[in-house]
PDB file of N, CA and C in Angstrom:
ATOM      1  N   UNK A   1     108.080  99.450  71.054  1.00  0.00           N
ATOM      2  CA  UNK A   1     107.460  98.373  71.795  1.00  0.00           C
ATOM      3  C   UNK A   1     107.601  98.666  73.288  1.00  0.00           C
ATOM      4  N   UNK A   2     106.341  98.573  74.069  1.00  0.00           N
ATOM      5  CA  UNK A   2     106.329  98.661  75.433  1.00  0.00           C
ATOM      6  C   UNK A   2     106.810  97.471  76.011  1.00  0.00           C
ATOM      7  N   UNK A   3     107.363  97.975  76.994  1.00  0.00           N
ATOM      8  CA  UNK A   3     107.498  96.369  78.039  1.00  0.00           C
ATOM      9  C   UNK A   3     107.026  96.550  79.352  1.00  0.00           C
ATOM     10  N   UNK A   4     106.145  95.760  79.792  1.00  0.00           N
ATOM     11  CA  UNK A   4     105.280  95.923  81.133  1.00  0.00           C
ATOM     12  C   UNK A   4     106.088  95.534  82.013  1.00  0.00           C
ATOM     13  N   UNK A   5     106.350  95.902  83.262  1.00  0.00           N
ATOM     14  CA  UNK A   5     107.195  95.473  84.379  1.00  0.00           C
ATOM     15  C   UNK A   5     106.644  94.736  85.285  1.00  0.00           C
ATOM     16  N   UNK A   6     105.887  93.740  85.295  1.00  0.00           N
ATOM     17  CA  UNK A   6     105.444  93.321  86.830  1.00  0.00           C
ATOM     18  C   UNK A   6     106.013  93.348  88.035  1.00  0.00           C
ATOM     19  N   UNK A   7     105.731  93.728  88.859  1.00  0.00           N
ATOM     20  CA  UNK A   7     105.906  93.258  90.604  1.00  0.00           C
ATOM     21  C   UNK A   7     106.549  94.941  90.790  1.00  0.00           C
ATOM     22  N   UNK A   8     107.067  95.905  89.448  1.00  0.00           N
ATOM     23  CA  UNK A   8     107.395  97.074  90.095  1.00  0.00           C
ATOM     24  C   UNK A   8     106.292  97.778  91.019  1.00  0.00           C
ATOM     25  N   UNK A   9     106.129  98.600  91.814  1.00  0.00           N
ATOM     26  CA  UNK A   9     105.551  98.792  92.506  1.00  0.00           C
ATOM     27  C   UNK A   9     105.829 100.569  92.968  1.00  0.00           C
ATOM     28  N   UNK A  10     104.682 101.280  92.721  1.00  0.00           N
ATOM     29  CA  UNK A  10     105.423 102.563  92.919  1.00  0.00           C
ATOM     30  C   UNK A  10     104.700 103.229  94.534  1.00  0.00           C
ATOM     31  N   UNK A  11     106.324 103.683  95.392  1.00  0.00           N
ATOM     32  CA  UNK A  11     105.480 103.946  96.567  1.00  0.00           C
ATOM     33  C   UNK A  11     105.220 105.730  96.815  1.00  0.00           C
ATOM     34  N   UNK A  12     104.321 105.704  97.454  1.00  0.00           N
ATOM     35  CA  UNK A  12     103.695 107.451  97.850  1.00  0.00           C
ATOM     36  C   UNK A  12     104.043 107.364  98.996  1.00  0.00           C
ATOM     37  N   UNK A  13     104.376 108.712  99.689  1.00  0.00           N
ATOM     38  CA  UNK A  13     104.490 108.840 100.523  1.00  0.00           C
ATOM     39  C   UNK A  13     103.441 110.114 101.003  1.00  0.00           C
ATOM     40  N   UNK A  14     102.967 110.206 102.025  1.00  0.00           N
ATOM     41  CA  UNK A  14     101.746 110.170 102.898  1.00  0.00           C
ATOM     42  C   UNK A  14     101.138 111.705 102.392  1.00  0.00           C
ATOM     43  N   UNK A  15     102.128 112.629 101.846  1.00  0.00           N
ATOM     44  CA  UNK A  15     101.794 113.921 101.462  1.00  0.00           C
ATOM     45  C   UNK A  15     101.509 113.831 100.258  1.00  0.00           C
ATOM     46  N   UNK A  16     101.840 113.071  99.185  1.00  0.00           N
ATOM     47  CA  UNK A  16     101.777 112.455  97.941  1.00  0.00           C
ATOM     48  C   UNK A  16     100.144 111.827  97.971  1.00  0.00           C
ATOM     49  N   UNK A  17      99.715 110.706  98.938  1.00  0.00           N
ATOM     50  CA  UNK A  17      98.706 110.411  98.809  1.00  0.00           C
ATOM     51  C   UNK A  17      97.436 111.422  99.002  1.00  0.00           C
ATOM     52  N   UNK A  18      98.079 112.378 100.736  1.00  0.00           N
ATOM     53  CA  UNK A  18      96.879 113.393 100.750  1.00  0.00           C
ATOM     54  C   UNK A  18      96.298 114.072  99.540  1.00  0.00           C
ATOM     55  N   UNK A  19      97.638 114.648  98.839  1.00  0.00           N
ATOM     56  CA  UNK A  19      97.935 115.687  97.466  1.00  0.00           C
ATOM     57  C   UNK A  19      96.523 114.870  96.734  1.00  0.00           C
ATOM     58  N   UNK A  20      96.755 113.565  96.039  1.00  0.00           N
ATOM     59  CA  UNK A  20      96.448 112.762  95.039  1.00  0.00           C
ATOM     60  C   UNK A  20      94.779 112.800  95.837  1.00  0.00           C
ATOM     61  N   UNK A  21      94.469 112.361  96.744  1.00  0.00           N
ATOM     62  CA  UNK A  21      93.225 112.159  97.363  1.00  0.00           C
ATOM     63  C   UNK A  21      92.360 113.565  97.726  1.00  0.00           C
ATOM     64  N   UNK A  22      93.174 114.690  97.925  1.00  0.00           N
ATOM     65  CA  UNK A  22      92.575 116.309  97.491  1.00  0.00           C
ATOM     66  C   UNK A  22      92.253 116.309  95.958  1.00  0.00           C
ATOM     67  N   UNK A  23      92.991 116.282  95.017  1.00  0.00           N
ATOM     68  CA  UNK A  23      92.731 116.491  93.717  1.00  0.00           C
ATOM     69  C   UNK A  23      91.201 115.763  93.628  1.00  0.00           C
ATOM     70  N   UNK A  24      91.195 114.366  94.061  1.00  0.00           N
ATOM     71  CA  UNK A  24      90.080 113.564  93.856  1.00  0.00           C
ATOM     72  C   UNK A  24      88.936 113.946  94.640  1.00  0.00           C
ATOM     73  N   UNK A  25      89.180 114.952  95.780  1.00  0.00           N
ATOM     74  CA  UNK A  25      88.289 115.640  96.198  1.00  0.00           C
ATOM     75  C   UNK A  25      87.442 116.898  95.396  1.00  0.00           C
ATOM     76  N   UNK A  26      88.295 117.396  95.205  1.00  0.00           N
ATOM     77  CA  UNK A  26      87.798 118.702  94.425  1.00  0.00           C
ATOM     78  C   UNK A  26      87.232 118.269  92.836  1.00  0.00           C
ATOM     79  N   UNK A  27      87.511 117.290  92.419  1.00  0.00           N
ATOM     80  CA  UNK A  27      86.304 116.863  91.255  1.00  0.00           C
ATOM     81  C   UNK A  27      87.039 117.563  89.915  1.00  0.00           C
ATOM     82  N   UNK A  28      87.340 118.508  89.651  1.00  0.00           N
ATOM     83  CA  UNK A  28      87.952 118.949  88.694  1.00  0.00           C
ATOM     84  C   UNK A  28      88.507 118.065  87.537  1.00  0.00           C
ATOM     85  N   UNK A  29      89.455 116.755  88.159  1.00  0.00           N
ATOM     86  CA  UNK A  29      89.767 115.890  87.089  1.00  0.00           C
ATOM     87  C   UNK A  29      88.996 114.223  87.584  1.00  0.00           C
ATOM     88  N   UNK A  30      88.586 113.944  86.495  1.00  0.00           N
ATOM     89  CA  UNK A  30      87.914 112.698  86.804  1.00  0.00           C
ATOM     90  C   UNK A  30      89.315 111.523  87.423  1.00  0.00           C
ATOM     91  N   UNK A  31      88.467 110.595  88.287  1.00  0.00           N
ATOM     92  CA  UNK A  31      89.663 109.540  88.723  1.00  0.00           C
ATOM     93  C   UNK A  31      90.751 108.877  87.685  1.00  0.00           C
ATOM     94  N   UNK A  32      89.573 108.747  86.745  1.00  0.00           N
ATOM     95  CA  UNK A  32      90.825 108.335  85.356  1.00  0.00           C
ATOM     96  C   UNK A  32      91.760 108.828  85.300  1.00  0.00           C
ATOM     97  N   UNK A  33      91.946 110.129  85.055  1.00  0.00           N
ATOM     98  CA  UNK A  33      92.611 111.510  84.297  1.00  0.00           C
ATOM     99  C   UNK A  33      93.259 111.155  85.687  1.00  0.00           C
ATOM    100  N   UNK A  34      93.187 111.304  87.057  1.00  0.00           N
ATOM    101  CA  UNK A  34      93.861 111.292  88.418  1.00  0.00           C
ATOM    102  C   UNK A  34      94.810 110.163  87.984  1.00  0.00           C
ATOM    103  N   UNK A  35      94.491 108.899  88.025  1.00  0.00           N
ATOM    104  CA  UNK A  35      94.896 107.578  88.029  1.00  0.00           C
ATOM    105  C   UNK A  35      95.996 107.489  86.803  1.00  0.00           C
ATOM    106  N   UNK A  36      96.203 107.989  85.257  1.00  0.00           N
ATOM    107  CA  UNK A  36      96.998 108.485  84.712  1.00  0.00           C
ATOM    108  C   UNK A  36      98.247 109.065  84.983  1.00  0.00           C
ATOM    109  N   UNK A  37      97.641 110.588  85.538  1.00  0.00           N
ATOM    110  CA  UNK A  37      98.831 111.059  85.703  1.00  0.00           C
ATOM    111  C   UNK A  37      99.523 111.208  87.035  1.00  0.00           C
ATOM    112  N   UNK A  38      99.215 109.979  87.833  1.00  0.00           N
ATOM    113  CA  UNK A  38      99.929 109.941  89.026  1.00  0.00           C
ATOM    114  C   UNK A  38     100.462 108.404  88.998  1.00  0.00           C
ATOM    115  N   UNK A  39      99.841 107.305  87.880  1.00  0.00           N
ATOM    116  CA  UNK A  39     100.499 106.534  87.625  1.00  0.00           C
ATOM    117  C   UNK A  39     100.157 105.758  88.704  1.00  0.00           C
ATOM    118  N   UNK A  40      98.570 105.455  89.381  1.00  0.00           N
ATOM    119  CA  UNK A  40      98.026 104.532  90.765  1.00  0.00           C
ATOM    120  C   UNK A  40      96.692 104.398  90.034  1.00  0.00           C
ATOM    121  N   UNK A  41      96.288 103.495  90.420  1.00  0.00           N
ATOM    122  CA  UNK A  41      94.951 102.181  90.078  1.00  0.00           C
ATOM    123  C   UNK A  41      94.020 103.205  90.619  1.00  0.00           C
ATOM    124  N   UNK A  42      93.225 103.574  89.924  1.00  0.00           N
ATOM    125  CA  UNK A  42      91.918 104.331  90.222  1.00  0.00           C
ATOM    126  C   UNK A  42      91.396 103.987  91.445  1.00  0.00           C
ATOM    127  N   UNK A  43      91.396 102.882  92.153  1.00  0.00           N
ATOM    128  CA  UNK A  43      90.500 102.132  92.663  1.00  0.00           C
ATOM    129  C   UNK A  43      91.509 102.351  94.210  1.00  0.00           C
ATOM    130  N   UNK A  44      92.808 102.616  94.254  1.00  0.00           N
ATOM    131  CA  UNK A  44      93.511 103.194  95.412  1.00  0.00           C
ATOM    132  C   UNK A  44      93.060 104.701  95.428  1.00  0.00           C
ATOM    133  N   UNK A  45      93.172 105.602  94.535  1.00  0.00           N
ATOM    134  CA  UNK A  45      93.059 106.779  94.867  1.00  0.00           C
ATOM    135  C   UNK A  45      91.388 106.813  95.739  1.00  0.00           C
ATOM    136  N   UNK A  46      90.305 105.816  95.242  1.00  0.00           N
ATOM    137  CA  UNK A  46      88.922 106.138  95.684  1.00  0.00           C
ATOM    138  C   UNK A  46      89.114 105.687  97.028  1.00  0.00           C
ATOM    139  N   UNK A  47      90.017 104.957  97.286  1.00  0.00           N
ATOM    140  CA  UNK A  47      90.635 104.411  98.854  1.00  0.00           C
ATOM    141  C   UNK A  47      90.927 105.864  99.568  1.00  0.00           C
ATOM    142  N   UNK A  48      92.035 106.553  99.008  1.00  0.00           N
ATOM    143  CA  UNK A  48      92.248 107.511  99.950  1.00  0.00           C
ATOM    144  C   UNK A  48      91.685 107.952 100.034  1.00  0.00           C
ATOM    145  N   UNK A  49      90.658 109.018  98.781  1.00  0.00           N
ATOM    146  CA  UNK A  49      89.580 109.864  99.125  1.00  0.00           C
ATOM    147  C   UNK A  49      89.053 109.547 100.360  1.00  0.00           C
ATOM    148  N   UNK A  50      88.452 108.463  99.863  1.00  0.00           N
ATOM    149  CA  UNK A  50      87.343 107.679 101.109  1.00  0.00           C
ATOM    150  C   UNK A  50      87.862 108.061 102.606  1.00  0.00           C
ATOM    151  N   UNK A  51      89.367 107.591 102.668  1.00  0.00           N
ATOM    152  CA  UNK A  51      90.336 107.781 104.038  1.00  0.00           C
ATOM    153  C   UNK A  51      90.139 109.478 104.221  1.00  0.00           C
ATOM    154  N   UNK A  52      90.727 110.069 103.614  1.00  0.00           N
ATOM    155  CA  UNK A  52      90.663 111.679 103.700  1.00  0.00           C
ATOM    156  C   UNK A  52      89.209 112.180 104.290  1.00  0.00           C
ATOM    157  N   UNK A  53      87.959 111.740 103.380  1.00  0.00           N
ATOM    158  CA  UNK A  53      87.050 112.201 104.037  1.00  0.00           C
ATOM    159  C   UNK A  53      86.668 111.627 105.261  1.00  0.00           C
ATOM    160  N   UNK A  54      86.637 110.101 105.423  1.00  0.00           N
ATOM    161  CA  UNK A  54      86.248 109.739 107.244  1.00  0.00           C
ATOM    162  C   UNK A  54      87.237 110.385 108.137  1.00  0.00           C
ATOM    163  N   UNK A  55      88.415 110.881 107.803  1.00  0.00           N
ATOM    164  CA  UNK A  55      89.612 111.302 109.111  1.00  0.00           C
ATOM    165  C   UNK A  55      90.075 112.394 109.242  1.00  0.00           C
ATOM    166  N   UNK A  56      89.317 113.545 107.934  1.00  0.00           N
ATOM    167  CA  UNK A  56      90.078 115.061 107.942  1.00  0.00           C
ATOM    168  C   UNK A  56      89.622 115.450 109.384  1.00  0.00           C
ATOM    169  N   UNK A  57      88.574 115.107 110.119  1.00  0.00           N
ATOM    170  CA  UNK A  57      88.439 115.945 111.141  1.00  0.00           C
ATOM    171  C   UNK A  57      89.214 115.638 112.668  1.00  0.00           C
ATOM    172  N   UNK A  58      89.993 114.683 112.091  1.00  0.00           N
ATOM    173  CA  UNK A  58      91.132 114.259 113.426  1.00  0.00           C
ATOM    174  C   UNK A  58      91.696 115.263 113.031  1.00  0.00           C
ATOM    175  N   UNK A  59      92.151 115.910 111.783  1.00  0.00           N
ATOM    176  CA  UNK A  59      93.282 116.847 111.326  1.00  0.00           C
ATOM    177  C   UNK A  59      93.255 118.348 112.628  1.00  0.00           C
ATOM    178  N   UNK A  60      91.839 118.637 112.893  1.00  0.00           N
ATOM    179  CA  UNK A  60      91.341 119.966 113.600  1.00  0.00           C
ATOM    180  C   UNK A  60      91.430 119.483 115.007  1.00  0.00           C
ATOM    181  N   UNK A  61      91.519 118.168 115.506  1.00  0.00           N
ATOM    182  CA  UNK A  61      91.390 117.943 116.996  1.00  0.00           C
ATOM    183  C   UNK A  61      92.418 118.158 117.346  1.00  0.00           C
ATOM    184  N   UNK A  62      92.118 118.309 119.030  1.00  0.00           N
ATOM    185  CA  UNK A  62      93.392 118.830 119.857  1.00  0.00           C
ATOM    186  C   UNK A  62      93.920 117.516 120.751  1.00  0.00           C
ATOM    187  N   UNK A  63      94.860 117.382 120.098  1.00  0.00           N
ATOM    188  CA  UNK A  63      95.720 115.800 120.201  1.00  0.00           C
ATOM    189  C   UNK A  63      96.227 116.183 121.745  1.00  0.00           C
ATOM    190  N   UNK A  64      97.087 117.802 122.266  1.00  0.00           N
ATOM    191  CA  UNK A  64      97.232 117.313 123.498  1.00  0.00           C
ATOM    192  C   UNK A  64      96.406 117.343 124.751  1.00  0.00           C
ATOM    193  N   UNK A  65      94.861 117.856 124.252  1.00  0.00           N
ATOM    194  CA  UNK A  65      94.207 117.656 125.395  1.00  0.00           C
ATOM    195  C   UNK A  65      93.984 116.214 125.472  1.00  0.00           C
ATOM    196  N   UNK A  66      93.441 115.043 124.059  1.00  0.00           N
ATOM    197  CA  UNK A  66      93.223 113.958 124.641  1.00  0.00           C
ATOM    198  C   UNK A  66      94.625 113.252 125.359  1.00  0.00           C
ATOM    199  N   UNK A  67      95.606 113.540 125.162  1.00  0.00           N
ATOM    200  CA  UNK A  67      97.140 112.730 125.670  1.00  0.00           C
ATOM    201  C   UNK A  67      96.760 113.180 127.195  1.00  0.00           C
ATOM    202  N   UNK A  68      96.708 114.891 127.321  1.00  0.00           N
ATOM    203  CA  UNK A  68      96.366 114.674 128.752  1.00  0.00           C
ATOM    204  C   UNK A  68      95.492 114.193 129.434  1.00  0.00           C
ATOM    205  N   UNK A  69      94.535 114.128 129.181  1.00  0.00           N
ATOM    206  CA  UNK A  69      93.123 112.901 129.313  1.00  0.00           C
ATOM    207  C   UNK A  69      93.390 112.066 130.038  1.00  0.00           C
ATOM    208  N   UNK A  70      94.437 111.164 128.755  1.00  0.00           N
ATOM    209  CA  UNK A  70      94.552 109.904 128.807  1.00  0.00           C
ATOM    210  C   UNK A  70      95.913 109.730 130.181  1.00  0.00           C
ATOM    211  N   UNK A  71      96.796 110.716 129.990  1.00  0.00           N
ATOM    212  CA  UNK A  71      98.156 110.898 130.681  1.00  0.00           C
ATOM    213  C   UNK A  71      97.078 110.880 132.562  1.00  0.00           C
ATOM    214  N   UNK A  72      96.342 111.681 132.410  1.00  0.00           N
ATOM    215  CA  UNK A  72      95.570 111.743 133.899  1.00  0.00           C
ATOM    216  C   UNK A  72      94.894 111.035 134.617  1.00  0.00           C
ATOM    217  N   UNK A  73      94.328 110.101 133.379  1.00  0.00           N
ATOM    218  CA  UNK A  73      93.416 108.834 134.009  1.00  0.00           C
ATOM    219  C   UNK A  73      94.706 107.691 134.551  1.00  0.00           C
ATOM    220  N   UNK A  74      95.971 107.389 133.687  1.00  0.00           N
ATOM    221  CA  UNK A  74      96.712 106.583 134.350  1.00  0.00           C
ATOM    222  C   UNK A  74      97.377 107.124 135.435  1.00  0.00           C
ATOM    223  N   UNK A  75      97.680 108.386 136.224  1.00  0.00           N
ATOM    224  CA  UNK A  75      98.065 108.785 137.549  1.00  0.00           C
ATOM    225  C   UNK A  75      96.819 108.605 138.012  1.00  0.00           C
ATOM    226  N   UNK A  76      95.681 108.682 137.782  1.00  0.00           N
ATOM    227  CA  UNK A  76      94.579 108.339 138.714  1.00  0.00           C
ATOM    228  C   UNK A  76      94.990 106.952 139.075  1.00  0.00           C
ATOM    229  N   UNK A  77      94.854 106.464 138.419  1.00  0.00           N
ATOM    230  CA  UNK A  77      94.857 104.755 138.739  1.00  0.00           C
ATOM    231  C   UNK A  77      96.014 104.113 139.536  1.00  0.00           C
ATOM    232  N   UNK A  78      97.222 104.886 138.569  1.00  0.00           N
ATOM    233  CA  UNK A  78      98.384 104.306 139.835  1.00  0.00           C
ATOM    234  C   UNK A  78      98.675 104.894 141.435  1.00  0.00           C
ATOM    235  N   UNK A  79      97.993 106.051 141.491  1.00  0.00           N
ATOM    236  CA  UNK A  79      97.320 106.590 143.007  1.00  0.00           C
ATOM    237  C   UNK A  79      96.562 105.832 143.545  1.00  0.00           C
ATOM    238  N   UNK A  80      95.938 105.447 142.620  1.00  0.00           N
ATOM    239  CA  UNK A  80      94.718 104.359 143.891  1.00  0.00           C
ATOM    240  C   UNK A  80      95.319 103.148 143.964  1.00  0.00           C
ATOM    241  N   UNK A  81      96.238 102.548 142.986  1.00  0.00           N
ATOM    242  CA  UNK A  81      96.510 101.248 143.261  1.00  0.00           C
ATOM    243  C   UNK A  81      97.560 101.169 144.509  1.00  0.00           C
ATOM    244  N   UNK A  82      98.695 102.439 144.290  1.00  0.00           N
ATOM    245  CA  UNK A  82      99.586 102.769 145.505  1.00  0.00           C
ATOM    246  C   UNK A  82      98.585 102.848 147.366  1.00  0.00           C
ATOM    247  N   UNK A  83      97.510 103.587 147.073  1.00  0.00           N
ATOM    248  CA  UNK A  83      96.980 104.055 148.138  1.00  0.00           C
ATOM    249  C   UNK A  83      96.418 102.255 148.361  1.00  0.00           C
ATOM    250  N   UNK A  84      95.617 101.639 147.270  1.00  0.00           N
ATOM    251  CA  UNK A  84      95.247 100.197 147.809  1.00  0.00           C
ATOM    252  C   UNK A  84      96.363  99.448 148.582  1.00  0.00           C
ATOM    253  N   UNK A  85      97.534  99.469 147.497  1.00  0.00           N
ATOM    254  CA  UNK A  85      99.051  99.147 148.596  1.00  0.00           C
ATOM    255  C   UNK A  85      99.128  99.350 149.985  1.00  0.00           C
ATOM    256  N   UNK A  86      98.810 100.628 150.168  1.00  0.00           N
ATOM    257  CA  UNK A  86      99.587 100.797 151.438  1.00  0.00           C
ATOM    258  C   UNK A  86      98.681 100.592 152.878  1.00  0.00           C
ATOM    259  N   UNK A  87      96.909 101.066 152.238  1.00  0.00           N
ATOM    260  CA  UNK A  87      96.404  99.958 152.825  1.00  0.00           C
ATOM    261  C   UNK A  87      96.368  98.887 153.203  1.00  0.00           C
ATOM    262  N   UNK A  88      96.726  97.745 152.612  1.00  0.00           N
ATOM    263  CA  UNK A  88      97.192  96.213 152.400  1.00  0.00           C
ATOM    264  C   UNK A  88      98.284  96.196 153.196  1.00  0.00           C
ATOM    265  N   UNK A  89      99.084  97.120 152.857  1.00  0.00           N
ATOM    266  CA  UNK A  89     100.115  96.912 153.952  1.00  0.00           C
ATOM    267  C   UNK A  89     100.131  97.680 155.801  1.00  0.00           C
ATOM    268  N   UNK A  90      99.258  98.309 155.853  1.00  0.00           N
ATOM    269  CA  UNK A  90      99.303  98.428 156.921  1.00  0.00           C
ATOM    270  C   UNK A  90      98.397  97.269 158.008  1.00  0.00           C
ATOM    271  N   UNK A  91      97.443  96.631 156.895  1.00  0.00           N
ATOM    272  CA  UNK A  91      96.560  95.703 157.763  1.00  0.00           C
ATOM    273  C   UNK A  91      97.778  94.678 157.923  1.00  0.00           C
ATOM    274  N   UNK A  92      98.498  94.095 156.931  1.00  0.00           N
ATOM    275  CA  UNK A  92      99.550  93.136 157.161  1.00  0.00           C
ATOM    276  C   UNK A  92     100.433  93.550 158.278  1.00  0.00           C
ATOM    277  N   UNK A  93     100.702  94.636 158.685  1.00  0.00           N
ATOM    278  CA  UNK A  93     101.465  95.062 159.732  1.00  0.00           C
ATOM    279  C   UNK A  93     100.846  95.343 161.084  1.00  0.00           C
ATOM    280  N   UNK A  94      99.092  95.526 161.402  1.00  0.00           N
ATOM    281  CA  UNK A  94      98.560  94.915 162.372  1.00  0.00           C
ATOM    282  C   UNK A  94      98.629  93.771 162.368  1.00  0.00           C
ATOM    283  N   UNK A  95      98.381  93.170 161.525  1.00  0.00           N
ATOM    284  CA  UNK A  95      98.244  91.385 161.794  1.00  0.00           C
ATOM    285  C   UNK A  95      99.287  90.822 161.957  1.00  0.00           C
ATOM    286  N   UNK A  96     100.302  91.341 162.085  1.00  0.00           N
ATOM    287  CA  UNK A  96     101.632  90.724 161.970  1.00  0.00           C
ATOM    288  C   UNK A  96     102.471  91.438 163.166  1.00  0.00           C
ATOM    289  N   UNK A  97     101.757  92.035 164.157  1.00  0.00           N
ATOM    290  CA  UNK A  97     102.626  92.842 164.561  1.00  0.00           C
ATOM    291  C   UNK A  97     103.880  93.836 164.743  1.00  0.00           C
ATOM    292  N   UNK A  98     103.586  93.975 163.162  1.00  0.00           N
ATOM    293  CA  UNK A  98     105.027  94.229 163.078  1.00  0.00           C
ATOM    294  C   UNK A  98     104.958  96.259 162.920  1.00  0.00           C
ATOM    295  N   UNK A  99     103.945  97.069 164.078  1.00  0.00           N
ATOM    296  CA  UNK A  99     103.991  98.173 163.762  1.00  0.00           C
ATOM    297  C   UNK A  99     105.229  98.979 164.445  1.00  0.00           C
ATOM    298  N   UNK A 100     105.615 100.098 164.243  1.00  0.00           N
ATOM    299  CA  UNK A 100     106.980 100.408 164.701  1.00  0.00           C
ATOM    300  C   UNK A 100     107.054 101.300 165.578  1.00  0.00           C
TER     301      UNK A 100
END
């Protein structure tokens, strides 16, 4: 006699899912036959596939050119906001007489 477990819950971890969502790529075993012997709801594995194919091509991008990108546009900005500063402050220091 079987006994069903509710609320157990089995977790993958992220190389586990790629693994499981390649197999389901390559077609070889139908999702069933997948969903069996990995012991996950057919209907998650068509999840990852799905995930795998919209995002493999982040896999090939070059992560530190966009960081530097992104790393360059915020020294842009805090340069100009400094340079707006010190503008601001030098008119406050005509108007105030307070140049030295």
């Amino acid at each position: 006699m079987k006994r069903i477990i509710r609320g157990m819950k089995k977790v993958f971890t992220p190389k586990q899912k790629a693994h499981v969502a390649l197999e389901a790529i390559k077609g070889q075993k139908s999702i069933s036959e997948l969903a069996s012997e990995y012991e996950v709801h057919p209907i998650q594995i068509g999840v990852w596939k799905k995930a795998l194919a919209e995002h493999a091509e982040h896999i090939f991008s070059d992560k530190r050119k966009n960081e530097e990108r992104s790393q360059q546009e915020l020294i842009d900005r805090l340069y100009k906001t400094i340079g707006q500063r010190d503008i601001e402050l030098d008119w406050l220091k005509k108007k105030l007489h307070l140049d030295s």
